[in-house]
Protein backbone atom coordinates (compact mmCIF):
# COMPACT_ATOMS: atom_id res chain seq x y z
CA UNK A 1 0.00 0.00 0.00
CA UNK A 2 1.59 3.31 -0.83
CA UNK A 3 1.79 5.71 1.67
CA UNK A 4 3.04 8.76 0.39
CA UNK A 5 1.51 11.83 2.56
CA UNK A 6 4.12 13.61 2.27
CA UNK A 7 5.28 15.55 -0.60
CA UNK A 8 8.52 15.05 -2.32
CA UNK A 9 9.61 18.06 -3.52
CA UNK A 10 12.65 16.80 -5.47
CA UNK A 11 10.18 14.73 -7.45
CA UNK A 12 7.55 17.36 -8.84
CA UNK A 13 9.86 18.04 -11.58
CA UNK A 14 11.53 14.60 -12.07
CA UNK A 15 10.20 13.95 -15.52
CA UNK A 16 7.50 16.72 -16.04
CA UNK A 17 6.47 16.73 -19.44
CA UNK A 18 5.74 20.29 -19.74
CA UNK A 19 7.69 23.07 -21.36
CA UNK A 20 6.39 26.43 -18.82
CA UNK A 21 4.23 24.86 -16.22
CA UNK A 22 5.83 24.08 -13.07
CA UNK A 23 9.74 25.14 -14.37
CA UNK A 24 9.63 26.94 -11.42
CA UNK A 25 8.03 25.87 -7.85
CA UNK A 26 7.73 26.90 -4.73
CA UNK A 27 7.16 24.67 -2.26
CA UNK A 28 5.94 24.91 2.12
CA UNK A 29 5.27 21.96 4.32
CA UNK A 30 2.23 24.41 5.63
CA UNK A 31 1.05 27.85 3.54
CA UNK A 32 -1.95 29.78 4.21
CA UNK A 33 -3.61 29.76 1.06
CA UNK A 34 -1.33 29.28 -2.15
CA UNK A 35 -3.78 31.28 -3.78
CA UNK A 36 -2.84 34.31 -1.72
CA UNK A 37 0.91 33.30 -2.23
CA UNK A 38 0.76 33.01 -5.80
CA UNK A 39 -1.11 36.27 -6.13
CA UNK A 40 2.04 37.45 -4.05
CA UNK A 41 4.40 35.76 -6.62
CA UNK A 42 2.73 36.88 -9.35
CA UNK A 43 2.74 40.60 -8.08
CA UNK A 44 6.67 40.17 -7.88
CA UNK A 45 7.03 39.34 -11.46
CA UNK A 46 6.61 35.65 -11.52
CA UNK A 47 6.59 33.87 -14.73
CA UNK A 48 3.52 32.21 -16.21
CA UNK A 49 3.42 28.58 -15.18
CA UNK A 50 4.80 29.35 -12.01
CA UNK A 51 3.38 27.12 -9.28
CA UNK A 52 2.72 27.84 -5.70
CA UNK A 53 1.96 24.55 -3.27
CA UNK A 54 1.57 23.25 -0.25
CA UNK A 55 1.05 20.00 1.53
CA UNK A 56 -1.55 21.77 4.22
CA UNK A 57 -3.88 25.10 3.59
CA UNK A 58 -4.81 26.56 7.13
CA UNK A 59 -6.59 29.43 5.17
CA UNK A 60 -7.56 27.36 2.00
CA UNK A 61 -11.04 28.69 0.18
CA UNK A 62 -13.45 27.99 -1.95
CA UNK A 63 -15.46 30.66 -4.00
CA UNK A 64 -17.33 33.29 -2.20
CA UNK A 65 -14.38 32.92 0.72
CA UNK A 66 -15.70 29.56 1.57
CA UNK A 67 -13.53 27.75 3.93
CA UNK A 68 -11.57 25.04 2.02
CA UNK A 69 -10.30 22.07 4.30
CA UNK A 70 -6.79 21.15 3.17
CA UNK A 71 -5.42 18.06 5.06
CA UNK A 72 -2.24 16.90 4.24
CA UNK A 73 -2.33 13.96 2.24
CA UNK A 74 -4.64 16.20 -0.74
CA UNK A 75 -2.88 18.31 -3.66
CA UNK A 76 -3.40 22.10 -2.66
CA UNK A 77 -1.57 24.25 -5.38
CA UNK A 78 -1.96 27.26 -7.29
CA UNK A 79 -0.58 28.42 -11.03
CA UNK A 80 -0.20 31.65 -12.51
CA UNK A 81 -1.39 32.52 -15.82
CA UNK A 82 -0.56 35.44 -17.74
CA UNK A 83 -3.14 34.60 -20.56
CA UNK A 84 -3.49 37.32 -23.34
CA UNK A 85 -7.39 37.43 -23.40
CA UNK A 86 -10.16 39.75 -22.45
CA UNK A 87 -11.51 39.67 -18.43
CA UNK A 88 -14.67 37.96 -19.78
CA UNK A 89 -12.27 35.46 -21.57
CA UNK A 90 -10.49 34.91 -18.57
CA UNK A 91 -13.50 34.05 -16.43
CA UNK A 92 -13.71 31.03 -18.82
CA UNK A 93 -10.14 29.29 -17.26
CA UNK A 94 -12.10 27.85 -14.39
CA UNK A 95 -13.52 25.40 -17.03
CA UNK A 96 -9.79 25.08 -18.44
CA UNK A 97 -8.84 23.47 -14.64
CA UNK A 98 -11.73 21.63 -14.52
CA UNK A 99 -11.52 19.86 -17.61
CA UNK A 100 -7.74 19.03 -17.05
CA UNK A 101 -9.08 17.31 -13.43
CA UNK A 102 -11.41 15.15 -15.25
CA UNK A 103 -9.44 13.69 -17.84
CA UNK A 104 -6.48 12.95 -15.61
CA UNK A 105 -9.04 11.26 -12.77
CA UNK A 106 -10.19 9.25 -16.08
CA UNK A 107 -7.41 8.39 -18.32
CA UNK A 108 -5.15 8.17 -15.28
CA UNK A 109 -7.09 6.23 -12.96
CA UNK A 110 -10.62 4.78 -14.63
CA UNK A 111 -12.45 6.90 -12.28
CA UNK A 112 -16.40 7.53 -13.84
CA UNK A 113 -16.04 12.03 -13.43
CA UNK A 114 -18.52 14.42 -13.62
CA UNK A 115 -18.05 18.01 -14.35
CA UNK A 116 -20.75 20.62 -12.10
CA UNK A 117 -20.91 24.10 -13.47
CA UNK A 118 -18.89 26.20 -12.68
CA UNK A 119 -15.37 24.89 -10.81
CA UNK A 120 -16.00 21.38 -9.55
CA UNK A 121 -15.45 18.57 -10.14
CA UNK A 122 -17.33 15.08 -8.83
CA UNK A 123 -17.14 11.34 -8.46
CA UNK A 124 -20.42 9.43 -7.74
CA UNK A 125 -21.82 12.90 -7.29
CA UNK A 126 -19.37 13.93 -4.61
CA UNK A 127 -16.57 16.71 -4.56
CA UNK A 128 -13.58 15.44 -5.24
CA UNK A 129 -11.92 18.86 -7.01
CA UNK A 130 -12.85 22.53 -6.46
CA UNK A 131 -11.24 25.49 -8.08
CA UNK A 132 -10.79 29.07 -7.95
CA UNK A 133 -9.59 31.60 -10.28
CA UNK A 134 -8.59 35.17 -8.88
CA UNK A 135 -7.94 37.88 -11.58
CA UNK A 136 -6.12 40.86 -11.48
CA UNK A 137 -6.87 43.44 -14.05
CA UNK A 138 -6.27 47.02 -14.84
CA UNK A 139 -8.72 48.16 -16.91
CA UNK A 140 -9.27 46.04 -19.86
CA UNK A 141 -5.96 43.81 -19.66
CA UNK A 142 -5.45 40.81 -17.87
CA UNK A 143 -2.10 41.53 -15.63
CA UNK A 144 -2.15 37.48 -14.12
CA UNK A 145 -4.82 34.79 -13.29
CA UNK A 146 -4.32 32.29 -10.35
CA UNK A 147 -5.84 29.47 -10.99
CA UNK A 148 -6.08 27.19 -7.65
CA UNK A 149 -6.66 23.73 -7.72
CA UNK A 150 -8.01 21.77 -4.51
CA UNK A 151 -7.66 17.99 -5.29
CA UNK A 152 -8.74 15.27 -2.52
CA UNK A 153 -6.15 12.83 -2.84
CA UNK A 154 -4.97 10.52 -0.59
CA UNK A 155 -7.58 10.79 2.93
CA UNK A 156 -10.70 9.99 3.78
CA UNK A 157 -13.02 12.29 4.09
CA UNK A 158 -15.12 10.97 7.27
CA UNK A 159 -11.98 10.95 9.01
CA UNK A 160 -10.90 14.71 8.48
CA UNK A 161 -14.20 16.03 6.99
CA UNK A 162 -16.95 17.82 9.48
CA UNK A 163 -20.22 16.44 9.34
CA UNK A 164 -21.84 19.05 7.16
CA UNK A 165 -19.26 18.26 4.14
CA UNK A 166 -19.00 14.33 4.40
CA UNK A 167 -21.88 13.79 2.58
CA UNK A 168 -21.50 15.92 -0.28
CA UNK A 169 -17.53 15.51 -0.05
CA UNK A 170 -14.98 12.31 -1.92
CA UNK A 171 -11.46 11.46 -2.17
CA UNK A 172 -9.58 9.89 -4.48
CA UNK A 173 -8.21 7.54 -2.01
CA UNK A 174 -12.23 6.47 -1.31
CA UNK A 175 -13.16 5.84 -4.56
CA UNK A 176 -9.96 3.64 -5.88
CA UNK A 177 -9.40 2.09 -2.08
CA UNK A 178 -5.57 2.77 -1.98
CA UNK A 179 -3.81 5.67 -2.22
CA UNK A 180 -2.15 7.44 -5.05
CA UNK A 181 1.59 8.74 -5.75
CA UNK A 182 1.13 13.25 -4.85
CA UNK A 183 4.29 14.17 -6.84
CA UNK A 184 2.44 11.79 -9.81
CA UNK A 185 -0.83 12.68 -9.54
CA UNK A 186 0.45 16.76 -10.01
CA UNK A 187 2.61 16.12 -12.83
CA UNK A 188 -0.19 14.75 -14.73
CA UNK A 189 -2.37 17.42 -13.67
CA UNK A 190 -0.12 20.26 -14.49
CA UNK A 191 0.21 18.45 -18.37
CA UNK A 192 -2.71 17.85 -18.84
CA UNK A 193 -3.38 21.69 -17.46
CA UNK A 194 -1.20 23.11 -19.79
CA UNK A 195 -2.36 21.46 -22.85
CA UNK A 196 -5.77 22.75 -22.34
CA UNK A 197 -4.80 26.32 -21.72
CA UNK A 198 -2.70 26.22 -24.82
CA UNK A 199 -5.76 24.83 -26.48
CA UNK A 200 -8.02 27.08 -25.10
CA UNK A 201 -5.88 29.66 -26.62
CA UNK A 202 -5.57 28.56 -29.94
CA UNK A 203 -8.81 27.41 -30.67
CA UNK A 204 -11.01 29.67 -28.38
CA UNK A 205 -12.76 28.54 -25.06
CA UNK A 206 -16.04 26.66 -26.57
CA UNK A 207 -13.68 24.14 -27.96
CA UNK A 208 -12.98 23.11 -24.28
CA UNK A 209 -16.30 23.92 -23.06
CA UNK A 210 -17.52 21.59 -25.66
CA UNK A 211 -15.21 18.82 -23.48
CA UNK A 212 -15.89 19.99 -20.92
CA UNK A 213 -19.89 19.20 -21.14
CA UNK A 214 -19.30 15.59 -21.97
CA UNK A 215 -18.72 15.15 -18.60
CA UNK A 216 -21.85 17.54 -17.24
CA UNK A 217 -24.03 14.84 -16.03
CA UNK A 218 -25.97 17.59 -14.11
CA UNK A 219 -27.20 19.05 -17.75
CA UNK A 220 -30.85 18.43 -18.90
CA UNK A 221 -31.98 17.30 -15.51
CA UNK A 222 -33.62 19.65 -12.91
CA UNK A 223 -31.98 21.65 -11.02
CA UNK A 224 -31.87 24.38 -8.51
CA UNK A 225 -29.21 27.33 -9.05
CA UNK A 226 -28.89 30.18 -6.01
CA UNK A 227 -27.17 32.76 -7.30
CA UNK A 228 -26.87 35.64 -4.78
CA UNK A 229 -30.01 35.53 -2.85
CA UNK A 230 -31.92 34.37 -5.65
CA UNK A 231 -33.34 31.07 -6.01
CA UNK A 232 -33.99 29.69 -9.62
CA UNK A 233 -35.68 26.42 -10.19
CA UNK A 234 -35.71 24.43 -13.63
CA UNK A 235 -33.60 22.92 -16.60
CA UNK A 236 -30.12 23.13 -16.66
CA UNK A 237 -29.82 23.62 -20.31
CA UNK A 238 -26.44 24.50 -21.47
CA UNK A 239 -23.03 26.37 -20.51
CA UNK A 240 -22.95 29.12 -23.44
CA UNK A 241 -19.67 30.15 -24.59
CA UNK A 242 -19.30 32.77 -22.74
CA UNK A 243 -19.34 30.17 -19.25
CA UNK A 244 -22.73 31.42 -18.40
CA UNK A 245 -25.14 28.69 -17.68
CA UNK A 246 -28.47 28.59 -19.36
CA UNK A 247 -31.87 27.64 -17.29
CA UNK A 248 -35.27 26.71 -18.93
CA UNK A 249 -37.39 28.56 -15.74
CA UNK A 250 -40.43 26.40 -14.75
CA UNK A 251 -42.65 28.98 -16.12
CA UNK A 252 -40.55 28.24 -19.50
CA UNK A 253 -38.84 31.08 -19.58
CA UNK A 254 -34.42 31.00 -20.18
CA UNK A 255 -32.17 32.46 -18.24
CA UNK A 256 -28.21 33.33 -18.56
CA UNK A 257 -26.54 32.98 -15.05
CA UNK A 258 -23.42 33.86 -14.61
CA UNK A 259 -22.46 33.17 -11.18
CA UNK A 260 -24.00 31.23 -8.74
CA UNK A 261 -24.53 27.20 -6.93
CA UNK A 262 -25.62 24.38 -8.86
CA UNK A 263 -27.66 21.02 -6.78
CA UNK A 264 -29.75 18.59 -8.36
CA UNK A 265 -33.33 18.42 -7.65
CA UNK A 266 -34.69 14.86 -7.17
């Protein structure tokens, strides 16, 4: 059985197939949030790919500054991005991460993934992925994205978990029943992650939202979306180009929404 909880830092590069991501990390038994250090990096000049992780958060968050529980034994890290597209383009990289989670959980591992609108990403309808993109702009141009990525890897969550999150909550370690190699499971994360962002800038982001929707289980089934403190009922529909997602209202009615929390209604 492997045990590997902690991170060897000599062997997140040994072998990385990339040719920016991850050519420079920086590395802390115990960080914050490497979101915030990142954003601190990124500030300072650092180069895109740059990567930011740590094998415990004790301020990791989700969206809307929801508390994000980051034992060791998961894969907490954070990449800047210094992509050359719009604000409204940029919003669209959450999808990027997201994608590049699924396949890897898939090709990697044979785990069945599903993608939930807008940064997770699930296993038998659990969490097992979250992600948050911070922007910092001046004016119209994109000065750096952080994209942070929030992988369950090798705990369980009933054993670290508090009772409001292990129901809706997975790890990877769960769903295969042994635990996985960090340093490997980030290597083929960041590839796969950098592949997608290079596509997504070649080829324009509805060519990976198009991906990522074959893994949207949650589309064309009811749903119910608060965004705010509005509650919308109905049809999850689509995820337009533009990352919004589109509801069929129960009074039949469509709706754009652009920010917001996705459940299924059963």
């Amino acid at each position: 059985m492997f045990l590997f909880q902690k991170i060897s830092v000599d062997k997140l590069q040994e072998g990385l197939q990339t040719k920016r991501f991850g050519r420079s990390i920086f590395f802390r038994r115990e960080v914050g949030s490497t979101n915030d250090w990142a954003k601190e990096l990124a500030r300072r000049g650092a180069e895109e790919g740059t990567v930011a992780i740590g094998e415990t958060q004790t301020g990791g968050r989700g969206r809307l500054d929801r508390k994000w529980i980051s034992p060791r034994g998961g894969l907490w890290f954070s990449v800047v991005l210094r992509p050359r597209m719009s604000p409204s383009e940029a919003v669209g990289l959450v999808f990027v991460a997201g994608l590049a989670v699924a396949e890897v959980l898939q090709e990697e591992f044979g785990l069945k993934v599903e993608t939930k609108w807008p940064n997770d990403v699930l296993i038998n309808g659990r969490k097992v992925c979250g992600i948050l993109a911070e922007m910092n702009t001046k004016g119209r141009t994109v000065n750096f994205v952080v994209l942070g990525l929030g992988v369950n890897a090798n705990f369980l969550v009933e054993k670290v978990f508090p009772e409001s999150l292990k129901k809706a909550a997975t790890s990877v370690e769960k769903e295969l029943g042994q635990k996985v190699q960090l340093e490997e499971l980030f290597k083929a994360v960041l590839e796969k992650l950098e592949s997608s962002y290079d596509q997504c800038a070649e080829r324009g982001l509805a060519f990976l939202l198009a991906k990522w929707k074959k893994h949207a289980a949650f589309l064309g089934r009811k749903v119910e979306v608060r965004s705010g403190s509005e509650k919308l009922l109905g049809v999850a529909l689509d995820v337009d180009d533009d990352g919004a997602l589109v509801l069929r209202l129960e009074d039949g009615s469509t709706r754009r929404v652009l920010a917001g929390d996705v459940s299924l209604r059963l």
